[in-house]
PDB file of N, CA and C in Angstrom:
ATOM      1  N   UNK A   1     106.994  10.494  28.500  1.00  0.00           N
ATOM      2  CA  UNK A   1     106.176   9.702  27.580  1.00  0.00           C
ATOM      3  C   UNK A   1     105.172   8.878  28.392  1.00  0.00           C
ATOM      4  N   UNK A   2     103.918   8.717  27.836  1.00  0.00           N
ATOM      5  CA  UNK A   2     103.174   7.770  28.339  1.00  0.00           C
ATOM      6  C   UNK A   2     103.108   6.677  28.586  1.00  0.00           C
ATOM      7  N   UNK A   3     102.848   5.982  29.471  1.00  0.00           N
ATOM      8  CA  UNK A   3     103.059   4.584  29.582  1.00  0.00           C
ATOM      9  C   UNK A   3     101.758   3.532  28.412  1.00  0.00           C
ATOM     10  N   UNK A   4     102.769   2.369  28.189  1.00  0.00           N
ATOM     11  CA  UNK A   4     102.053   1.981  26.896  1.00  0.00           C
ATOM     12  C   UNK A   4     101.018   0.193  27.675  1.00  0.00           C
ATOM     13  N   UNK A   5     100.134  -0.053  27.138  1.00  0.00           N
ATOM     14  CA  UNK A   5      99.086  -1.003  28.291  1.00  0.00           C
ATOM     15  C   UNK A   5      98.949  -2.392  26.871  1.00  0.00           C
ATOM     16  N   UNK A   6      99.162  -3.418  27.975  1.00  0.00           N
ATOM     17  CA  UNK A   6      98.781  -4.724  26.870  1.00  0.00           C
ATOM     18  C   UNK A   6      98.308  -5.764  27.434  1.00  0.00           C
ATOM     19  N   UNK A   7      97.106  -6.100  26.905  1.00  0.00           N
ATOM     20  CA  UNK A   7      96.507  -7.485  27.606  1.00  0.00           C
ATOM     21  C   UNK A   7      97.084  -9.062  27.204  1.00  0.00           C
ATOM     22  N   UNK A   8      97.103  -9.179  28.523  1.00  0.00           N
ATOM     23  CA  UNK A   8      98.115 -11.037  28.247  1.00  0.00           C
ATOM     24  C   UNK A   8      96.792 -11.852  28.080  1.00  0.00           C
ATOM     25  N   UNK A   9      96.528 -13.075  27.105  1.00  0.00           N
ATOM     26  CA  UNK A   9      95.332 -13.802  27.839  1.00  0.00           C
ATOM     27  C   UNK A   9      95.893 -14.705  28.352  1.00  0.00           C
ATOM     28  N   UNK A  10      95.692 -15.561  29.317  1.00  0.00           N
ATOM     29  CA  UNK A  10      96.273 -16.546  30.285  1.00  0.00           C
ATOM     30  C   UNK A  10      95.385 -17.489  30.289  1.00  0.00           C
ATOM     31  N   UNK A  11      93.932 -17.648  30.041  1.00  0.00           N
ATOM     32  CA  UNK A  11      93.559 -18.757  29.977  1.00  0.00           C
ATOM     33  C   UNK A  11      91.655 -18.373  29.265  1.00  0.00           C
ATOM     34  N   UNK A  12      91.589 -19.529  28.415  1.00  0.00           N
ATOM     35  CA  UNK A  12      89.831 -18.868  28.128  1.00  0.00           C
ATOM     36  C   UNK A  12      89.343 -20.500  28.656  1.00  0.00           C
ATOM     37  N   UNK A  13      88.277 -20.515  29.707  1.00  0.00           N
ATOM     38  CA  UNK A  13      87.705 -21.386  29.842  1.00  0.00           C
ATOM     39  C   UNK A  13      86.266 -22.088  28.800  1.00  0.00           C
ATOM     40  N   UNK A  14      86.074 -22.873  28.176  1.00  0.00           N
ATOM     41  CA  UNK A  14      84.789 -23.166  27.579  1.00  0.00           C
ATOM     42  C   UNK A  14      84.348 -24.431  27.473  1.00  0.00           C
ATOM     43  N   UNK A  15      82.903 -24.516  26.964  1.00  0.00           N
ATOM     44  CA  UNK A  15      82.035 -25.669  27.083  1.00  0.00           C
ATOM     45  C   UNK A  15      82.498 -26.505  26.153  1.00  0.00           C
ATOM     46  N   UNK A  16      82.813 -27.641  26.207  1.00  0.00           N
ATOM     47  CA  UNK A  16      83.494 -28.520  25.338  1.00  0.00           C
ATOM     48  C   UNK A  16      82.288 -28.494  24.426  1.00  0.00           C
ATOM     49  N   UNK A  17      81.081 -28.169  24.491  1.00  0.00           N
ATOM     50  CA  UNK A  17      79.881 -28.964  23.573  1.00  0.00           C
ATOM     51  C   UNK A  17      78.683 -27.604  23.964  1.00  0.00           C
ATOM     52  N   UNK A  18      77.988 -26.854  23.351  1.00  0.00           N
ATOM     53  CA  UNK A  18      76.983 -26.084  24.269  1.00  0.00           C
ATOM     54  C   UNK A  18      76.110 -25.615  22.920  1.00  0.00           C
ATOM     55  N   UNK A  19      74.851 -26.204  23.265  1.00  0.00           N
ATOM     56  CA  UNK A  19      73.803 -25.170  22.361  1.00  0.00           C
ATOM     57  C   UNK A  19      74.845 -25.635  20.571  1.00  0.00           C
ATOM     58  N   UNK A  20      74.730 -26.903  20.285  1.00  0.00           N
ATOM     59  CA  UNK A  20      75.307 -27.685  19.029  1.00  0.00           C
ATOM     60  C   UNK A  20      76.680 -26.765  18.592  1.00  0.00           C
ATOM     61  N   UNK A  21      77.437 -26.439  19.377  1.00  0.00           N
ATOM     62  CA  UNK A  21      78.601 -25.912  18.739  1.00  0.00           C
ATOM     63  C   UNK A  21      79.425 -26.270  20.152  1.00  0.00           C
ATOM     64  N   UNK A  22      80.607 -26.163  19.662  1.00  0.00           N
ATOM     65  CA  UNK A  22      81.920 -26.653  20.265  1.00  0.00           C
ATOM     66  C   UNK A  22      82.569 -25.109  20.485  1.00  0.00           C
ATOM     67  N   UNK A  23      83.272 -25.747  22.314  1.00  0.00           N
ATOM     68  CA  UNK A  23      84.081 -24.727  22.451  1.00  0.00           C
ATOM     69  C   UNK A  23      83.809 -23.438  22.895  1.00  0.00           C
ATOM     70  N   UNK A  24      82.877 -23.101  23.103  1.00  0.00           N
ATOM     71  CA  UNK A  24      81.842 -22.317  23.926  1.00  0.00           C
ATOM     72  C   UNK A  24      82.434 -21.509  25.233  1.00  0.00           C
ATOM     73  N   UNK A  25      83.420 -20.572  24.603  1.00  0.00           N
ATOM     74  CA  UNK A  25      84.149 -19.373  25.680  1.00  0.00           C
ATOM     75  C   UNK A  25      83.117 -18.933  26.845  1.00  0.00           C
ATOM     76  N   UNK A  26      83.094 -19.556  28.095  1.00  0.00           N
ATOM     77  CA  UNK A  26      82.314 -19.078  28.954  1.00  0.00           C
ATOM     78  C   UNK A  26      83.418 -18.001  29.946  1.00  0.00           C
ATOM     79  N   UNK A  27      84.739 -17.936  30.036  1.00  0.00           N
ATOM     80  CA  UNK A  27      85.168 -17.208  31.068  1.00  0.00           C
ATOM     81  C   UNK A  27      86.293 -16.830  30.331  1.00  0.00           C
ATOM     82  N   UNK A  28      87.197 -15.708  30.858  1.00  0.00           N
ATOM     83  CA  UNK A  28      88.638 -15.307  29.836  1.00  0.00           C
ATOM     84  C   UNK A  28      89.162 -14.717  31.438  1.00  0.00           C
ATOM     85  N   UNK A  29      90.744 -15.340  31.370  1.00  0.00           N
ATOM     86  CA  UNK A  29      91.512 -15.002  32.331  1.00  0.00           C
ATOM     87  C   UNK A  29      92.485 -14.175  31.841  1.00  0.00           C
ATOM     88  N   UNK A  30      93.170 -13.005  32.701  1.00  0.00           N
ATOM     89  CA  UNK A  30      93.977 -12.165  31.865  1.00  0.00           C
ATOM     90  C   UNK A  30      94.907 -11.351  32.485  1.00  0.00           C
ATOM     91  N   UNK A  31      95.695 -10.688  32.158  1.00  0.00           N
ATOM     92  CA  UNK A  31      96.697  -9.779  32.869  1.00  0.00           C
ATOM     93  C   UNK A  31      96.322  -8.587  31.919  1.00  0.00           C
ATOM     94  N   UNK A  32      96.718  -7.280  32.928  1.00  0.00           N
ATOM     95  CA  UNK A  32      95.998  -6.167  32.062  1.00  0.00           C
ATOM     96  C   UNK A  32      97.279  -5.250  32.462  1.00  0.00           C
ATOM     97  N   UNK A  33      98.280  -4.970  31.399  1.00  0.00           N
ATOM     98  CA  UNK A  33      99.723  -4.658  32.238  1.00  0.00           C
ATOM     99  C   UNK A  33     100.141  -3.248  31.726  1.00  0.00           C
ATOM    100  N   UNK A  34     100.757  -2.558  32.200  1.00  0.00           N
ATOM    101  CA  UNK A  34     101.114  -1.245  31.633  1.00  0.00           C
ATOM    102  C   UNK A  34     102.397  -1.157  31.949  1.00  0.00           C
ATOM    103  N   UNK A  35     103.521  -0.672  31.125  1.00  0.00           N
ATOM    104  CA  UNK A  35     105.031  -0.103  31.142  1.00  0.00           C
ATOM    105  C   UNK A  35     105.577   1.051  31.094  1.00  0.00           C
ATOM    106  N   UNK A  36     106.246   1.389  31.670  1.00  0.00           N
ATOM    107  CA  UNK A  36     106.975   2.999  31.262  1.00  0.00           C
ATOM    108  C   UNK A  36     108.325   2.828  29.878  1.00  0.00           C
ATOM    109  N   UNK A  37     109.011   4.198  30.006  1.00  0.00           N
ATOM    110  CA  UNK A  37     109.686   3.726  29.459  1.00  0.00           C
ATOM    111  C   UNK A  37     111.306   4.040  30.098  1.00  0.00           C
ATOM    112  N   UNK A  38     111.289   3.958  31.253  1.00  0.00           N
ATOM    113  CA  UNK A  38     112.720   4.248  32.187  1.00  0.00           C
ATOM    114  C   UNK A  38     113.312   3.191  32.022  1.00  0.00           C
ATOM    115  N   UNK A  39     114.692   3.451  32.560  1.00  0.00           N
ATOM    116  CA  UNK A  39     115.272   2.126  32.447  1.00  0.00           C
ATOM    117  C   UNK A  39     116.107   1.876  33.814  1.00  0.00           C
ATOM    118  N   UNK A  40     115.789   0.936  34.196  1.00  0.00           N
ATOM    119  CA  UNK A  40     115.083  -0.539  33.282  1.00  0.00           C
ATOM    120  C   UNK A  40     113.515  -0.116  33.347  1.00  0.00           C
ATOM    121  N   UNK A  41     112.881  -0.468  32.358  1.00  0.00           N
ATOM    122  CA  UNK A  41     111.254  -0.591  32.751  1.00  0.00           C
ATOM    123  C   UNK A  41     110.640  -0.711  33.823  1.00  0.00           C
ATOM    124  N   UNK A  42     109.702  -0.307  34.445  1.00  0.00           N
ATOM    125  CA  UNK A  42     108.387  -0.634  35.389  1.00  0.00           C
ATOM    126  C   UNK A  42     107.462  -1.221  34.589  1.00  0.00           C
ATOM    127  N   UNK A  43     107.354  -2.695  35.132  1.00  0.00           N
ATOM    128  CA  UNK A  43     105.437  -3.107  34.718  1.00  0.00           C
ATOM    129  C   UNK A  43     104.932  -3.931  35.542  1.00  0.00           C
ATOM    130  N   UNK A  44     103.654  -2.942  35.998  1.00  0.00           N
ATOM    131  CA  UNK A  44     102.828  -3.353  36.518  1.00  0.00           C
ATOM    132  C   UNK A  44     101.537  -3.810  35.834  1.00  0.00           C
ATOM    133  N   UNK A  45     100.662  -5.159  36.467  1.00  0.00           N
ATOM    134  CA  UNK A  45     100.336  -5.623  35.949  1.00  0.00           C
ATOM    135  C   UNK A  45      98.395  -6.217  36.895  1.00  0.00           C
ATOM    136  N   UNK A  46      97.267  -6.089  36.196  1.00  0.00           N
ATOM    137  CA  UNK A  46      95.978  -6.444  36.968  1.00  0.00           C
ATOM    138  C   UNK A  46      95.960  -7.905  36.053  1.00  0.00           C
ATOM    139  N   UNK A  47      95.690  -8.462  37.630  1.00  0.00           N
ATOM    140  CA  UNK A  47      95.047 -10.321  36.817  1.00  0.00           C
ATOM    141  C   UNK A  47      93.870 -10.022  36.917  1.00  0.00           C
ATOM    142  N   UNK A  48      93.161 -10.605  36.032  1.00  0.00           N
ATOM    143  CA  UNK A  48      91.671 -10.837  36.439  1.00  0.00           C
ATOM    144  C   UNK A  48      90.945 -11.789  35.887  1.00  0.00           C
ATOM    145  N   UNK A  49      89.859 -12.047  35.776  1.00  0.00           N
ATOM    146  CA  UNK A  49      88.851 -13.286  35.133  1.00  0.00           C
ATOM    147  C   UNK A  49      87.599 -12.356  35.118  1.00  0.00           C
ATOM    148  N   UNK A  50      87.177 -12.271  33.732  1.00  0.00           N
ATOM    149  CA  UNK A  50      85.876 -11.998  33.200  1.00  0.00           C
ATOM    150  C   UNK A  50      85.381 -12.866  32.369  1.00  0.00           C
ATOM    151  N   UNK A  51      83.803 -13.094  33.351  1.00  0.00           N
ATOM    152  CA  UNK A  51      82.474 -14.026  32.736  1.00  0.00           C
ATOM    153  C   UNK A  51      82.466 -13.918  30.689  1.00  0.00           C
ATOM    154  N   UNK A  52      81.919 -14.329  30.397  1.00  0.00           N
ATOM    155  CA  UNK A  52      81.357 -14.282  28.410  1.00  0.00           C
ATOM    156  C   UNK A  52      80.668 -14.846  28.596  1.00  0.00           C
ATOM    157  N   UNK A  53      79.481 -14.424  28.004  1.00  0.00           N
ATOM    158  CA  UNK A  53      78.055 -15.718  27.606  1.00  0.00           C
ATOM    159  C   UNK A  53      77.586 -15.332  26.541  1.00  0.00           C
ATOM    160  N   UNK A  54      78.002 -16.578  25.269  1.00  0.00           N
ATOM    161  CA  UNK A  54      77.308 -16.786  24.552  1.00  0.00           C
ATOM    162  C   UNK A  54      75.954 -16.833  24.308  1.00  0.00           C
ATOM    163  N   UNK A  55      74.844 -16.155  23.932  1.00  0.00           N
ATOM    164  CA  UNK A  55      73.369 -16.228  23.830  1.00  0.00           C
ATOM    165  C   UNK A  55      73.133 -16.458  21.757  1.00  0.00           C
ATOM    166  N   UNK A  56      72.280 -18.178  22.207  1.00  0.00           N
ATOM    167  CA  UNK A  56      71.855 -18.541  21.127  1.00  0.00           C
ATOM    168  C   UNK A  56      71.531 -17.687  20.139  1.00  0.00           C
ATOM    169  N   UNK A  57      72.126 -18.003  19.137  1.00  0.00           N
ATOM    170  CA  UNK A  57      71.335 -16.627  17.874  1.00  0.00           C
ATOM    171  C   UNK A  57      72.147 -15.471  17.409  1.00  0.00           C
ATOM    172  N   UNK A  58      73.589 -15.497  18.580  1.00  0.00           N
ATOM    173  CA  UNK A  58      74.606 -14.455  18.459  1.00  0.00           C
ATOM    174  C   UNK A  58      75.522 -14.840  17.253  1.00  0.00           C
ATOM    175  N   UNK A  59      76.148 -14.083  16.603  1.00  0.00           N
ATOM    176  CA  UNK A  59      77.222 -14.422  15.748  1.00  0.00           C
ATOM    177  C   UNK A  59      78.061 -15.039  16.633  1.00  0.00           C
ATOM    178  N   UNK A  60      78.648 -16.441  15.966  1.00  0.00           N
ATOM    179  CA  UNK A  60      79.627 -16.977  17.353  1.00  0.00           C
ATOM    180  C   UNK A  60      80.860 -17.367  16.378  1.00  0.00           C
ATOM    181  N   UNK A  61      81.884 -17.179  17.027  1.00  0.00           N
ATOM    182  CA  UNK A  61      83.365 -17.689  16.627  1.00  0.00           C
ATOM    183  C   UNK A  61      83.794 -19.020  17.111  1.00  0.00           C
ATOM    184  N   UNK A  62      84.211 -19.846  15.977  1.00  0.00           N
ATOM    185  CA  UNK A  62      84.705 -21.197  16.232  1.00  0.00           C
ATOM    186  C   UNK A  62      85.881 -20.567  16.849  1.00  0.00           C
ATOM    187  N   UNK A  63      86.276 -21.405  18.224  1.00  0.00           N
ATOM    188  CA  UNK A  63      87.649 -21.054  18.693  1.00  0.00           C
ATOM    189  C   UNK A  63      89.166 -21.215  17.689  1.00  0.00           C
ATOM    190  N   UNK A  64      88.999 -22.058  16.923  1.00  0.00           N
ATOM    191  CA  UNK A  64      90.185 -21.727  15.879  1.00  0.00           C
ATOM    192  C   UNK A  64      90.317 -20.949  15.057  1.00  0.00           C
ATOM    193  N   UNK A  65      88.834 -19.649  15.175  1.00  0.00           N
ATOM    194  CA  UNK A  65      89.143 -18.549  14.386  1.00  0.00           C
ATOM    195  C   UNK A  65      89.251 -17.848  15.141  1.00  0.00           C
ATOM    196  N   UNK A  66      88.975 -17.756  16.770  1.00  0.00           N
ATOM    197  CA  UNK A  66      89.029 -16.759  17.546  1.00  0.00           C
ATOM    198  C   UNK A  66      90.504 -15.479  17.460  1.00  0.00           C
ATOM    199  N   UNK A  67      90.390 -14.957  17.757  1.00  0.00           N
ATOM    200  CA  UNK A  67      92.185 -14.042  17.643  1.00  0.00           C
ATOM    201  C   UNK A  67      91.948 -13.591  19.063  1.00  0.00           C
ATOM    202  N   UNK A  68      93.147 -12.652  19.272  1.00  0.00           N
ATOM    203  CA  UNK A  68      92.985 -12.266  20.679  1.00  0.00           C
ATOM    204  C   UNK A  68      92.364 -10.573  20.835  1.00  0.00           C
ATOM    205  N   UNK A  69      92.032 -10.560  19.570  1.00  0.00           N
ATOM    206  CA  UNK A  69      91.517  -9.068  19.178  1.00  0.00           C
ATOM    207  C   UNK A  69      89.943  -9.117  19.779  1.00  0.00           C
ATOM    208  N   UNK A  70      89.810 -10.309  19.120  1.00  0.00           N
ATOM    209  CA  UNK A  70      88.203 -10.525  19.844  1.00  0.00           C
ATOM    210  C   UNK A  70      88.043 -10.622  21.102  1.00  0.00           C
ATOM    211  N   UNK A  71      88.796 -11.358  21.781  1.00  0.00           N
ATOM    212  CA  UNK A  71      88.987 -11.533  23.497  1.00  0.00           C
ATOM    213  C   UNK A  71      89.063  -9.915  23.888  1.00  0.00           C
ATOM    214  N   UNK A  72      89.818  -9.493  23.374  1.00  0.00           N
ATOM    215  CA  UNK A  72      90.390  -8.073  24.008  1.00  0.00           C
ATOM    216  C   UNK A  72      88.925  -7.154  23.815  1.00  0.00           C
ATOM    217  N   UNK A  73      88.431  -7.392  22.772  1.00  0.00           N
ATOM    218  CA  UNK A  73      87.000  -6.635  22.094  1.00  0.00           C
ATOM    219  C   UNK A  73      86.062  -7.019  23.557  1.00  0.00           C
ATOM    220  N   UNK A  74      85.756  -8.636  23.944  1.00  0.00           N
ATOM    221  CA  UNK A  74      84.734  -8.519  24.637  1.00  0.00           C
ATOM    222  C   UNK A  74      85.371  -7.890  25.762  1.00  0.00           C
ATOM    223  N   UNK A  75      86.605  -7.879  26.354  1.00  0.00           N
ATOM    224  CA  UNK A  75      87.247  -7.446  27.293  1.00  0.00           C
ATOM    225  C   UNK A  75      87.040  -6.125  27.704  1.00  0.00           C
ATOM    226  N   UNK A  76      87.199  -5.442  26.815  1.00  0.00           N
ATOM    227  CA  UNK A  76      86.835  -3.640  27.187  1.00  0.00           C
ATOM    228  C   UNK A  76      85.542  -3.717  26.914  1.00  0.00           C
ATOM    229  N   UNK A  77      84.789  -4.407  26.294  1.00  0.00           N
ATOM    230  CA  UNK A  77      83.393  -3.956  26.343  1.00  0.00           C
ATOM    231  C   UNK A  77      82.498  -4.421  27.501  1.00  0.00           C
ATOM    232  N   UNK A  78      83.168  -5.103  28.582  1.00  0.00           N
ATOM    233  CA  UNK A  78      82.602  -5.149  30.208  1.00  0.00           C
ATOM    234  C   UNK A  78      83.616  -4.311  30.907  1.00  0.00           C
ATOM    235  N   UNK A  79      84.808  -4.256  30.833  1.00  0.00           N
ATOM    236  CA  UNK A  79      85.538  -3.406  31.826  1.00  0.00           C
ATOM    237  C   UNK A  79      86.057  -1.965  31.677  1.00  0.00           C
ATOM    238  N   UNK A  80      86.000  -1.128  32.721  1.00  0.00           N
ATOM    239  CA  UNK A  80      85.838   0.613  32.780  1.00  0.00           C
ATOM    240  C   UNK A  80      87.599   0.128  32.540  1.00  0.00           C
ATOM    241  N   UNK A  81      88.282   0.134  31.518  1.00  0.00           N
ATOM    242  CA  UNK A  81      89.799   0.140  30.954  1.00  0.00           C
ATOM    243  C   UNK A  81      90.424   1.698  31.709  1.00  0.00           C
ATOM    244  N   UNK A  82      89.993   2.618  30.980  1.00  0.00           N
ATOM    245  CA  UNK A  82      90.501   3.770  31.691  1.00  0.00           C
ATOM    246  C   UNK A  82      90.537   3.801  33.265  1.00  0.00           C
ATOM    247  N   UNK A  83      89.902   3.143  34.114  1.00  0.00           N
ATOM    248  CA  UNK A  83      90.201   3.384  35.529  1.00  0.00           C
ATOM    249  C   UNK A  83      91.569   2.366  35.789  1.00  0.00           C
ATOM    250  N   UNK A  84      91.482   1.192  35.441  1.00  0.00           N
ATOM    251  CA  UNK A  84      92.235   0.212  35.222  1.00  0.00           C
ATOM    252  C   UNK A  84      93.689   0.749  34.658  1.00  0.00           C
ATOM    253  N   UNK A  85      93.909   1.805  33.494  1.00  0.00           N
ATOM    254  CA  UNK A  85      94.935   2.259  33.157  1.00  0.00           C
ATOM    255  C   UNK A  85      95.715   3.195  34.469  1.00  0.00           C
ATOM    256  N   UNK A  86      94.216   3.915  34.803  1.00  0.00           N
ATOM    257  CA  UNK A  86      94.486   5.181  36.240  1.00  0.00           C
ATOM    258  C   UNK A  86      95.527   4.255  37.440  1.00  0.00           C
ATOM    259  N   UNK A  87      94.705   2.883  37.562  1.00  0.00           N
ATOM    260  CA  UNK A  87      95.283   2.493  38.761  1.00  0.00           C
ATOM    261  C   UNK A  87      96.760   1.964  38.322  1.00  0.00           C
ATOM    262  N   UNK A  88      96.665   1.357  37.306  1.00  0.00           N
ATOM    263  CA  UNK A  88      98.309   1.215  36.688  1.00  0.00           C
ATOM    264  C   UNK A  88      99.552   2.508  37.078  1.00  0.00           C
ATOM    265  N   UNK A  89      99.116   3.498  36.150  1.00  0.00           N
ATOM    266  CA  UNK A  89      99.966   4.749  36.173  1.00  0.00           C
ATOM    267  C   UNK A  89     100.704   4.653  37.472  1.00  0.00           C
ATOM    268  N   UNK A  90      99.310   4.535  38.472  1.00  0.00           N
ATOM    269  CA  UNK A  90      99.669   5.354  40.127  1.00  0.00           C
ATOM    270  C   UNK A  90     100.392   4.316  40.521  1.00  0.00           C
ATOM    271  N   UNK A  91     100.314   3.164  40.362  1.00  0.00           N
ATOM    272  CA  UNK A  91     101.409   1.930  40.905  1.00  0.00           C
ATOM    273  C   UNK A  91     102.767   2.229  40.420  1.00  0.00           C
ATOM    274  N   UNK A  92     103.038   2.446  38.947  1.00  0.00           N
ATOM    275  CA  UNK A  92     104.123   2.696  38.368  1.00  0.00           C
ATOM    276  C   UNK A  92     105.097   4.361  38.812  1.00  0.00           C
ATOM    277  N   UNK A  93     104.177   5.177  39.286  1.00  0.00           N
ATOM    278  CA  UNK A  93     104.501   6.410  39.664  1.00  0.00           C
ATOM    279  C   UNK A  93     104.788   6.211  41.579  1.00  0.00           C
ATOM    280  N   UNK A  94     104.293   5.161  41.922  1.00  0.00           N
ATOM    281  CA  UNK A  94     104.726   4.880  43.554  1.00  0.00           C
ATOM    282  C   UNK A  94     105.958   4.338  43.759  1.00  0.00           C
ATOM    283  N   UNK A  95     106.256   3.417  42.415  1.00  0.00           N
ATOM    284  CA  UNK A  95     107.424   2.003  42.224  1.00  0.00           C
ATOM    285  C   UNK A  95     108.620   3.578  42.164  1.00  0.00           C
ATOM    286  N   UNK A  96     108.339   4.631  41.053  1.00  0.00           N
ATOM    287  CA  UNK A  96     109.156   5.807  41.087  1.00  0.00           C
ATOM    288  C   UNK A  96     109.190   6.436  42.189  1.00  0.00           C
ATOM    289  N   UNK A  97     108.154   6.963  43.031  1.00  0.00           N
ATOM    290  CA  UNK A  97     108.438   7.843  44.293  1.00  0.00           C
ATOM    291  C   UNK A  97     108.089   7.405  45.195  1.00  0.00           C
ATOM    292  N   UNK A  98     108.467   6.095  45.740  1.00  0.00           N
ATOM    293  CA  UNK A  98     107.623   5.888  46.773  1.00  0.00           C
ATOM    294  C   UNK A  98     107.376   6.639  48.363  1.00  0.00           C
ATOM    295  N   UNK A  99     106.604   6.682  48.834  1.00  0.00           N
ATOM    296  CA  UNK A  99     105.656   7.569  49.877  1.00  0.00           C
ATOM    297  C   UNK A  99     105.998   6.603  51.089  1.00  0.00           C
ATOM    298  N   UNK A 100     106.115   5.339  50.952  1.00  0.00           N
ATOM    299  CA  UNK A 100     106.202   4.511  52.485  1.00  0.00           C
ATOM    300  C   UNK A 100     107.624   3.807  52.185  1.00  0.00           C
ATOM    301  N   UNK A 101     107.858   3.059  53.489  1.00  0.00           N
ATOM    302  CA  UNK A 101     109.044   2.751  53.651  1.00  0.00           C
ATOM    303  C   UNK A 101     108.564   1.563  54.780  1.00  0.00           C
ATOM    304  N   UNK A 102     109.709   0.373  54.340  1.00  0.00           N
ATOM    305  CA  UNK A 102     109.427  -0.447  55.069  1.00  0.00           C
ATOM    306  C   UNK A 102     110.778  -0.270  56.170  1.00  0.00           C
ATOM    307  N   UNK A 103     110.539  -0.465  57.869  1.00  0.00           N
ATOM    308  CA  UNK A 103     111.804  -0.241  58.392  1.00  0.00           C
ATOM    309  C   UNK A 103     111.542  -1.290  59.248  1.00  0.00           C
ATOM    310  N   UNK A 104     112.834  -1.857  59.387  1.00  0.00           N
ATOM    311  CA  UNK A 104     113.121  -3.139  60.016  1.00  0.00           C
ATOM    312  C   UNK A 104     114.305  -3.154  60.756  1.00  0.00           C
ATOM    313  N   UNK A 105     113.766  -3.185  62.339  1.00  0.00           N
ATOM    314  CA  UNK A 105     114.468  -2.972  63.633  1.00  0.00           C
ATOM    315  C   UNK A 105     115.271  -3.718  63.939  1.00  0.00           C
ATOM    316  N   UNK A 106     116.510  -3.424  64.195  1.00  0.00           N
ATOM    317  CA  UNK A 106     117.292  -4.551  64.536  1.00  0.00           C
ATOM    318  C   UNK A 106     117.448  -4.988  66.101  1.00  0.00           C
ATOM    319  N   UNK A 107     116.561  -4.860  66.921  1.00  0.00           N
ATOM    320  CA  UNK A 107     116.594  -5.180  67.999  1.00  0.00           C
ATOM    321  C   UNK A 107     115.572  -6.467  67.902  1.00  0.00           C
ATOM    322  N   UNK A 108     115.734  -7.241  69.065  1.00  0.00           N
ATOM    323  CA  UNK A 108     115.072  -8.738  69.336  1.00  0.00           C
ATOM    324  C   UNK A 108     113.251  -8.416  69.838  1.00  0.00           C
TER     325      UNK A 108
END
């Protein structure tokens, strides 16, 4: 089965006051995580921080209507998601087979 992907938001930074509206999402911090379904689970997980700029004249959301659907909306609409899923998989498929080995000598 495929592994299933979910964005955490962890933090939205904004302008307390900007261009006569309040609250003004200038940055969104996030985890971008994917799971298998073995057991116990694998999840691996990308942090990141992506810019938002509001431009005067845009439809804008008061942050107490914001949802996280919208975050997630501007979210894939700056970031290539599918490479982001690619690099997930291959982490979760290394955590399964891994290729290196850490070895630790017991001499002084």
């Amino acid at each position: 089965m495929a592994n299933t992907y979910n964005w955490k938001i962890t933090q939205l930074a904004a302008k307390i006051h900007s261009d006569n509206l309040d609250n003004v999402i200038y940055s969104v911090q996030y985890n971008y995580c994917a799971k298998d379904n073995s057991d116990p689970v694998i999840e691996r997980c990308i942090m990141g921080s992506e810019s938002v700029t509001y431009n005067e004249g845009d439809p804008f959301i008061p942050y107490e209507d914001l949802t996280k659907e919208d975050v997630v909306g501007w979210l894939e609409s700056k970031l290539d998601v599918p490479s982001m899923q690619e690099g997930l998989d291959k982490q979760i498929e290394l955590q399964k087979n891994p290729v290196d080995e850490f070895l630790i000598p017991d001499w002084d």
